[in-house]
PDB file of N, CA and C in Angstrom:
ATOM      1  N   UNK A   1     -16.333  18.544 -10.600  1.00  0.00           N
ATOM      2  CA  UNK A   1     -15.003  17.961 -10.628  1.00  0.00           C
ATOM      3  C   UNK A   1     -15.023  16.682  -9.790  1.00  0.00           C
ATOM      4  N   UNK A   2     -14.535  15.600 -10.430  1.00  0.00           N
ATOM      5  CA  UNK A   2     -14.253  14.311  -9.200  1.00  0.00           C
ATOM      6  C   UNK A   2     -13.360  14.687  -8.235  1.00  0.00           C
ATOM      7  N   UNK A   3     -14.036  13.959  -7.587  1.00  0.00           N
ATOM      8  CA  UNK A   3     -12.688  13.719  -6.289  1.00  0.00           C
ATOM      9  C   UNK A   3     -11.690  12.547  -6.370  1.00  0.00           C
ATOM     10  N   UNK A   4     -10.571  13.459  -6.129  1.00  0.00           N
ATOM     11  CA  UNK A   4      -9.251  12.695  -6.244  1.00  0.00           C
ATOM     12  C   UNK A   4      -8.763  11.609  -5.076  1.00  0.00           C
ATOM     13  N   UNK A   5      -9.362  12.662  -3.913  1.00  0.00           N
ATOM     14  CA  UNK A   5      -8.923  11.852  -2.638  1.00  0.00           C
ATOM     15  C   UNK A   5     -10.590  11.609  -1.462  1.00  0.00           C
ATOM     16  N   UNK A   6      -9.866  10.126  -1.141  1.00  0.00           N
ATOM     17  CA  UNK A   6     -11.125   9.528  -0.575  1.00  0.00           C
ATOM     18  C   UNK A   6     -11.927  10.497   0.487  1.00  0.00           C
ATOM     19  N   UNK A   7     -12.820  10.821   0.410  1.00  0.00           N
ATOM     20  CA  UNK A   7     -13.506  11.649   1.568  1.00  0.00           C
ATOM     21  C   UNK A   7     -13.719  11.574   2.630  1.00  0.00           C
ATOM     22  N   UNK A   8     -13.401  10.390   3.194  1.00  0.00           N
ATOM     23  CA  UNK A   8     -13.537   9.092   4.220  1.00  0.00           C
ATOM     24  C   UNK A   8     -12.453   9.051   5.095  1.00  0.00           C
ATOM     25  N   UNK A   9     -11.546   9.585   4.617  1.00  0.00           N
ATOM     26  CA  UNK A   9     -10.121   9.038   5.064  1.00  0.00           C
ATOM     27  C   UNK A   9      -8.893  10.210   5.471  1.00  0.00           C
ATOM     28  N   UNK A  10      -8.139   9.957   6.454  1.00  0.00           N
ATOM     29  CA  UNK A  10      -6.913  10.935   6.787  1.00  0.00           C
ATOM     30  C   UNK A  10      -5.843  10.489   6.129  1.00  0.00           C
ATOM     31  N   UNK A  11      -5.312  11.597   5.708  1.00  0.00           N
ATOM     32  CA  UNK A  11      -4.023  11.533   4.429  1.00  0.00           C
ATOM     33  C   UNK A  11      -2.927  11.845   5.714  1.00  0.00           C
ATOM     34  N   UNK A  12      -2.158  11.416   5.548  1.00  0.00           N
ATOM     35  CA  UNK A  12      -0.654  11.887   6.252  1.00  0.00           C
ATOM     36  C   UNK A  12       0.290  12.480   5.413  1.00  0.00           C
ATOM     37  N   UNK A  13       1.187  13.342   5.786  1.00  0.00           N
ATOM     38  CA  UNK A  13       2.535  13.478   4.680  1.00  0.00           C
ATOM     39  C   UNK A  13       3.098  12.663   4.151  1.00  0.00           C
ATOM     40  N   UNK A  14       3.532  11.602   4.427  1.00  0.00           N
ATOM     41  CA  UNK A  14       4.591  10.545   4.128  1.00  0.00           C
ATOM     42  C   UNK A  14       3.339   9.602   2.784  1.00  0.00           C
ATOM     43  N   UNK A  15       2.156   9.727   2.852  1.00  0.00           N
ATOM     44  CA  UNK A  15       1.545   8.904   2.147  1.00  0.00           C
ATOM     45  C   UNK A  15       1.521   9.019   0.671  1.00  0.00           C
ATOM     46  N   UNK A  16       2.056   8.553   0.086  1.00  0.00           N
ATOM     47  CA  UNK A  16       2.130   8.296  -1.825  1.00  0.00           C
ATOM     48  C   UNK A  16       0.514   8.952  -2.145  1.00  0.00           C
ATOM     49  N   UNK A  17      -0.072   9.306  -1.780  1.00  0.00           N
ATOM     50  CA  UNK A  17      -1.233   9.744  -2.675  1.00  0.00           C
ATOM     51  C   UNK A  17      -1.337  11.335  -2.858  1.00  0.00           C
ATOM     52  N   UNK A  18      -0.346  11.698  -1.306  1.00  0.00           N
ATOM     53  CA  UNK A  18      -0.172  13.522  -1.467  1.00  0.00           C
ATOM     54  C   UNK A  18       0.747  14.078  -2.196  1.00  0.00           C
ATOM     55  N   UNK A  19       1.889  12.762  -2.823  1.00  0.00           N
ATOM     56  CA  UNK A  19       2.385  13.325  -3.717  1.00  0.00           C
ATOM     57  C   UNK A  19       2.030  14.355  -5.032  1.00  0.00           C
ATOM     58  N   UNK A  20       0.666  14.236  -5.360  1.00  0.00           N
ATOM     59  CA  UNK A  20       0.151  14.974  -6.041  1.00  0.00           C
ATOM     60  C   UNK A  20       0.129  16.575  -5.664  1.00  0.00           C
ATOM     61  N   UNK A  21       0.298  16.852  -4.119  1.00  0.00           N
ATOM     62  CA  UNK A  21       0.649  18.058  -4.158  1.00  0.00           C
ATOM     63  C   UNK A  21       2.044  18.667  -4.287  1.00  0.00           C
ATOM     64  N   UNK A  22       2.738  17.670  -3.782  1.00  0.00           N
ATOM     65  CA  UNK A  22       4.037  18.530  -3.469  1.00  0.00           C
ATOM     66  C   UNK A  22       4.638  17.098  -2.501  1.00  0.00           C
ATOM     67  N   UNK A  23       6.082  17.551  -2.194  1.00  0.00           N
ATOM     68  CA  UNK A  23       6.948  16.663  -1.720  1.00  0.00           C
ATOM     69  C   UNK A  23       6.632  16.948  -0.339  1.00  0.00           C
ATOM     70  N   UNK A  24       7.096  16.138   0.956  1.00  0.00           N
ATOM     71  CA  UNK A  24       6.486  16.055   2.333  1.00  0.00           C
ATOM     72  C   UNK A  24       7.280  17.476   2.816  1.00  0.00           C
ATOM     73  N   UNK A  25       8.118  18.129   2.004  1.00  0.00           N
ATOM     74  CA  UNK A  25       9.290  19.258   2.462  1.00  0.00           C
ATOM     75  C   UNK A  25       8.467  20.411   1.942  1.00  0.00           C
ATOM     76  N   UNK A  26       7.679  20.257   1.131  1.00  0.00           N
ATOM     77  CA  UNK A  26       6.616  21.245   0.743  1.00  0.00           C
ATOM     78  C   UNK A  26       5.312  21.698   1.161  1.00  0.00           C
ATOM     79  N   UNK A  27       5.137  20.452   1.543  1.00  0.00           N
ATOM     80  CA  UNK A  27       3.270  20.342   2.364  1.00  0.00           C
ATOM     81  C   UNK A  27       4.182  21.362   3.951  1.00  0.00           C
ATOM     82  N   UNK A  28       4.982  20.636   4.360  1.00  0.00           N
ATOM     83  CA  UNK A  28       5.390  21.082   5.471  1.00  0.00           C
ATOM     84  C   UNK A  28       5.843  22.947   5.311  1.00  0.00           C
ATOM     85  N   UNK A  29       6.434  23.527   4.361  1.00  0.00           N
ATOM     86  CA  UNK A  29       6.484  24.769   4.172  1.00  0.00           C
ATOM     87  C   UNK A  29       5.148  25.692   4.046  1.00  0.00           C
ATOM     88  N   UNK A  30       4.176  24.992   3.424  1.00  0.00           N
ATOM     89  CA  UNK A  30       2.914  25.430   3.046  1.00  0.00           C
ATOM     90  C   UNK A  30       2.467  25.870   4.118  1.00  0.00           C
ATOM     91  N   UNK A  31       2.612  24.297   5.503  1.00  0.00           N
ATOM     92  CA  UNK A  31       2.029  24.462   7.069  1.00  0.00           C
ATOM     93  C   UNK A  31       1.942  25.941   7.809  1.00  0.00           C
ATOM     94  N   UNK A  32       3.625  26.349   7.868  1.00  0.00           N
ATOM     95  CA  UNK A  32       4.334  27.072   8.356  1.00  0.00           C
ATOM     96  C   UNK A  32       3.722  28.662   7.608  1.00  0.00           C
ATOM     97  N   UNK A  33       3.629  28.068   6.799  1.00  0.00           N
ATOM     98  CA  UNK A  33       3.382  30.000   6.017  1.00  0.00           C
ATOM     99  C   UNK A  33       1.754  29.908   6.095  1.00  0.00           C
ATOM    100  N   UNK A  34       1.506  29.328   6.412  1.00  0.00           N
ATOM    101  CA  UNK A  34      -0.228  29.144   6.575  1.00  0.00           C
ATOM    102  C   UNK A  34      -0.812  29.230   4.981  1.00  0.00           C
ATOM    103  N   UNK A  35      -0.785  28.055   4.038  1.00  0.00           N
ATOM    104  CA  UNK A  35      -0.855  28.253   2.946  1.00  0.00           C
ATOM    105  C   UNK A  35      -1.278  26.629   2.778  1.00  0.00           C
ATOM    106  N   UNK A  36      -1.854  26.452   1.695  1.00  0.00           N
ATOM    107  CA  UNK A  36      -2.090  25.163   1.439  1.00  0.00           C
ATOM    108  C   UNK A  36      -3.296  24.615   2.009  1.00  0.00           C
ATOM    109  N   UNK A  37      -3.812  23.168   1.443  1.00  0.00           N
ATOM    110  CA  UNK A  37      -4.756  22.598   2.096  1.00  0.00           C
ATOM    111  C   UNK A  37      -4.859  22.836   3.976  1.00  0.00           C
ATOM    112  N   UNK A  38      -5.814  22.582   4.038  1.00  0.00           N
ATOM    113  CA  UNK A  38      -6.363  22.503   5.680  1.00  0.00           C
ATOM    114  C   UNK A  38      -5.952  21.264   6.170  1.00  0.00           C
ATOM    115  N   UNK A  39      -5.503  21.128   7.296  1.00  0.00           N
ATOM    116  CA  UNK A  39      -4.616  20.604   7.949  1.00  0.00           C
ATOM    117  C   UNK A  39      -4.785  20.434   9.394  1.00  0.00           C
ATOM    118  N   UNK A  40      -4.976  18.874   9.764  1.00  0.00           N
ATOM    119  CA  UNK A  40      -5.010  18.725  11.872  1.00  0.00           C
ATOM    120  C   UNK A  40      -4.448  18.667  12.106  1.00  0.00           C
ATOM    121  N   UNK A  41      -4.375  18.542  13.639  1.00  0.00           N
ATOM    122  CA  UNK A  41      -3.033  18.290  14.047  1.00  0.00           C
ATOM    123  C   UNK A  41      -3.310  16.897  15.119  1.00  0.00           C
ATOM    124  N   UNK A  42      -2.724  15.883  15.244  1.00  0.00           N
ATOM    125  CA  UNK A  42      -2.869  14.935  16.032  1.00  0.00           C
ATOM    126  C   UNK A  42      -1.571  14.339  17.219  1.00  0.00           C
ATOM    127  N   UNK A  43      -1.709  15.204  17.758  1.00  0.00           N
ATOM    128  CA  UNK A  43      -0.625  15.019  18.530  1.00  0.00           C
ATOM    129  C   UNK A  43       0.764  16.130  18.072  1.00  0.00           C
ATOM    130  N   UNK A  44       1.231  15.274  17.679  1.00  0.00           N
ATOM    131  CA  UNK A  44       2.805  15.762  17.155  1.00  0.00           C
ATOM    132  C   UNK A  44       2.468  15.661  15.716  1.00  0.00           C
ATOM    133  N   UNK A  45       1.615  14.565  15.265  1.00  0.00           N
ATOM    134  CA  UNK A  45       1.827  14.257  13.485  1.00  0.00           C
ATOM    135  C   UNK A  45       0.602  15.122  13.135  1.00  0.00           C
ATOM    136  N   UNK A  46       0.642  15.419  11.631  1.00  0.00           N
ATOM    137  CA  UNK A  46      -0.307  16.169  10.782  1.00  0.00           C
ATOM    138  C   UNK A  46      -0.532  15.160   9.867  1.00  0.00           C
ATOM    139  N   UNK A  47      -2.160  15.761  10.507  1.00  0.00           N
ATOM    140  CA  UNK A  47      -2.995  14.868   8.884  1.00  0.00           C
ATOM    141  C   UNK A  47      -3.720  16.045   8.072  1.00  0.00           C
ATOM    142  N   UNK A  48      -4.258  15.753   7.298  1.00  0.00           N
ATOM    143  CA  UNK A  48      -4.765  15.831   5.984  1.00  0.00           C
ATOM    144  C   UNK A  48      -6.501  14.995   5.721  1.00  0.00           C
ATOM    145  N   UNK A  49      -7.460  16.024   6.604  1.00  0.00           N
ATOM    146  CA  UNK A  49      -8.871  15.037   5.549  1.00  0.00           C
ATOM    147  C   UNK A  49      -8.762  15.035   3.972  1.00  0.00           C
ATOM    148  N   UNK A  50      -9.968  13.993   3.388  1.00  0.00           N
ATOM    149  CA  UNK A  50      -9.959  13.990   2.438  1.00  0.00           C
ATOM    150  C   UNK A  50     -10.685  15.081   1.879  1.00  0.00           C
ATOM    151  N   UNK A  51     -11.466  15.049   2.423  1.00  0.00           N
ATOM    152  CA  UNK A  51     -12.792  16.186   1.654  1.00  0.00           C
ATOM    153  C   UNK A  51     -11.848  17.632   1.857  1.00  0.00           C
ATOM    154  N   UNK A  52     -11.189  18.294   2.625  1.00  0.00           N
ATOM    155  CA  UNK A  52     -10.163  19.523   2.492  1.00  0.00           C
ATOM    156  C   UNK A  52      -9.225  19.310   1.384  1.00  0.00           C
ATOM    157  N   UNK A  53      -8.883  18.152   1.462  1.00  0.00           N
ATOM    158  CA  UNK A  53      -7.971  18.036   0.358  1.00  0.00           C
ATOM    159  C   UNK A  53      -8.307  18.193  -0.889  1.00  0.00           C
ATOM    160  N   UNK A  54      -9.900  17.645  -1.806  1.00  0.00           N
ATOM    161  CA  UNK A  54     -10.615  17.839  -2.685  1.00  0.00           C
ATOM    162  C   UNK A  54     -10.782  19.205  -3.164  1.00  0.00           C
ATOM    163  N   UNK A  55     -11.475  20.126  -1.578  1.00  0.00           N
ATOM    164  CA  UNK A  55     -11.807  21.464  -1.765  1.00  0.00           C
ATOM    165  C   UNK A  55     -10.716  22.101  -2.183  1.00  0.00           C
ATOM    166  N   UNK A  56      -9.439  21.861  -1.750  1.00  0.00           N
ATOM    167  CA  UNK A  56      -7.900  22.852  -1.852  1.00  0.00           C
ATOM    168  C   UNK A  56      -7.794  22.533  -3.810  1.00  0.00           C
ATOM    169  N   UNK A  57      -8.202  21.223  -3.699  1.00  0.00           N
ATOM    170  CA  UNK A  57      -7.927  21.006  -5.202  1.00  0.00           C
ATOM    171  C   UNK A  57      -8.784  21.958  -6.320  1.00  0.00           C
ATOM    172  N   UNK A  58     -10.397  21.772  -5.592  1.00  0.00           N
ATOM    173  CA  UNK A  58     -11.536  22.821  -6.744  1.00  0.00           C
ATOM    174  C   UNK A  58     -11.116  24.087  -6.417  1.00  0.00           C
ATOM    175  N   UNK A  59     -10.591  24.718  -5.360  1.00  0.00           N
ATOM    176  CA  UNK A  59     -10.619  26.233  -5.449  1.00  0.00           C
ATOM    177  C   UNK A  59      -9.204  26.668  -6.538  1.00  0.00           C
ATOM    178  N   UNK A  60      -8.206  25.410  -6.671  1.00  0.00           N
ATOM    179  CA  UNK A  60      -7.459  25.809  -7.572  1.00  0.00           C
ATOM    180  C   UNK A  60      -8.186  25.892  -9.142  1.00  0.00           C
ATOM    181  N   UNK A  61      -8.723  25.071  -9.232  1.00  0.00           N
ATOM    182  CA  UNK A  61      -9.068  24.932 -10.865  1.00  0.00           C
ATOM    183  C   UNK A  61      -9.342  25.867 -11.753  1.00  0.00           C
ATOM    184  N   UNK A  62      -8.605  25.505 -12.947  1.00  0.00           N
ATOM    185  CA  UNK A  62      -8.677  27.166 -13.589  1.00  0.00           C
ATOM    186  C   UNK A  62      -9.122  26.208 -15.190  1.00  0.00           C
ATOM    187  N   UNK A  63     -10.034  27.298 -15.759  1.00  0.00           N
ATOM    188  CA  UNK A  63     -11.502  26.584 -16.763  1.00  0.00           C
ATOM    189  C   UNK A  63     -10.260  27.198 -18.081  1.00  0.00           C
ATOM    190  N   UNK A  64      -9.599  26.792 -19.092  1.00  0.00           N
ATOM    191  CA  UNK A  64      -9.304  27.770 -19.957  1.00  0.00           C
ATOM    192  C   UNK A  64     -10.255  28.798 -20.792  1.00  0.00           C
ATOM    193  N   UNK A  65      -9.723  29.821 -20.943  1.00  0.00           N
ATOM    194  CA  UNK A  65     -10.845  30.499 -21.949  1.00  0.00           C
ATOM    195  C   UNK A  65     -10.764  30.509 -23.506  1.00  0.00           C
ATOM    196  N   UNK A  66      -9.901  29.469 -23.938  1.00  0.00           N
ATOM    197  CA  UNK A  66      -9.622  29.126 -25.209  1.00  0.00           C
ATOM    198  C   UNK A  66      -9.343  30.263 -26.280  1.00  0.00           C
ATOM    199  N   UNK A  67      -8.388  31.724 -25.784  1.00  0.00           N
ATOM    200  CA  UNK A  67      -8.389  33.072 -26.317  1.00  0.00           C
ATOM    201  C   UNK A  67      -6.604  32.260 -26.350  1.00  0.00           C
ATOM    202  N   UNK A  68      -5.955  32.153 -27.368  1.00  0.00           N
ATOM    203  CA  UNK A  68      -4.322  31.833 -27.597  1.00  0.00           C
ATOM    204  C   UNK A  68      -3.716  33.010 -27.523  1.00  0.00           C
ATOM    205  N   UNK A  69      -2.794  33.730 -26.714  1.00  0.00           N
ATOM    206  CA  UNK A  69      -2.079  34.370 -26.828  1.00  0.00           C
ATOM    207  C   UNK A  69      -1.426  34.914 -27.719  1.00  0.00           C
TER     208      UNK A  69
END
């Protein structure tokens, strides 16, 4: 699977590229219930690596099995 998000780099909530998961009111619920990508903490603000962010993405992926209901 490619990677979506740079591997290189810390994502923040507020940043237009995590929109792909969810709204900043969602990443933040995820935090709290201990759910969701892996997550630092820097002080007061939360980041987001890239390469966690990738992995959260492959462990979702689902292959169809092309059987139609």
């Amino acid at each position: 699977m490619a990677d979506i998000f740079d591997q290189d780099r810390i994502f923040f909530p507020d940043d237009p590229e995590l929109r792909v998961l969810g709204s900043v009111e969602k990443l933040a619920q995820w935090r709290h219930r201990n759910q969701g990508p892996a997550f630092i903490r820097i002080g007061r603000r939360i980041g987001y690596h890239g390469t966690d962010l990738n992995a959260y993405l492959s462990e979702r992926r689902t292959k169809p099995t092309g059987n139609a209901a």
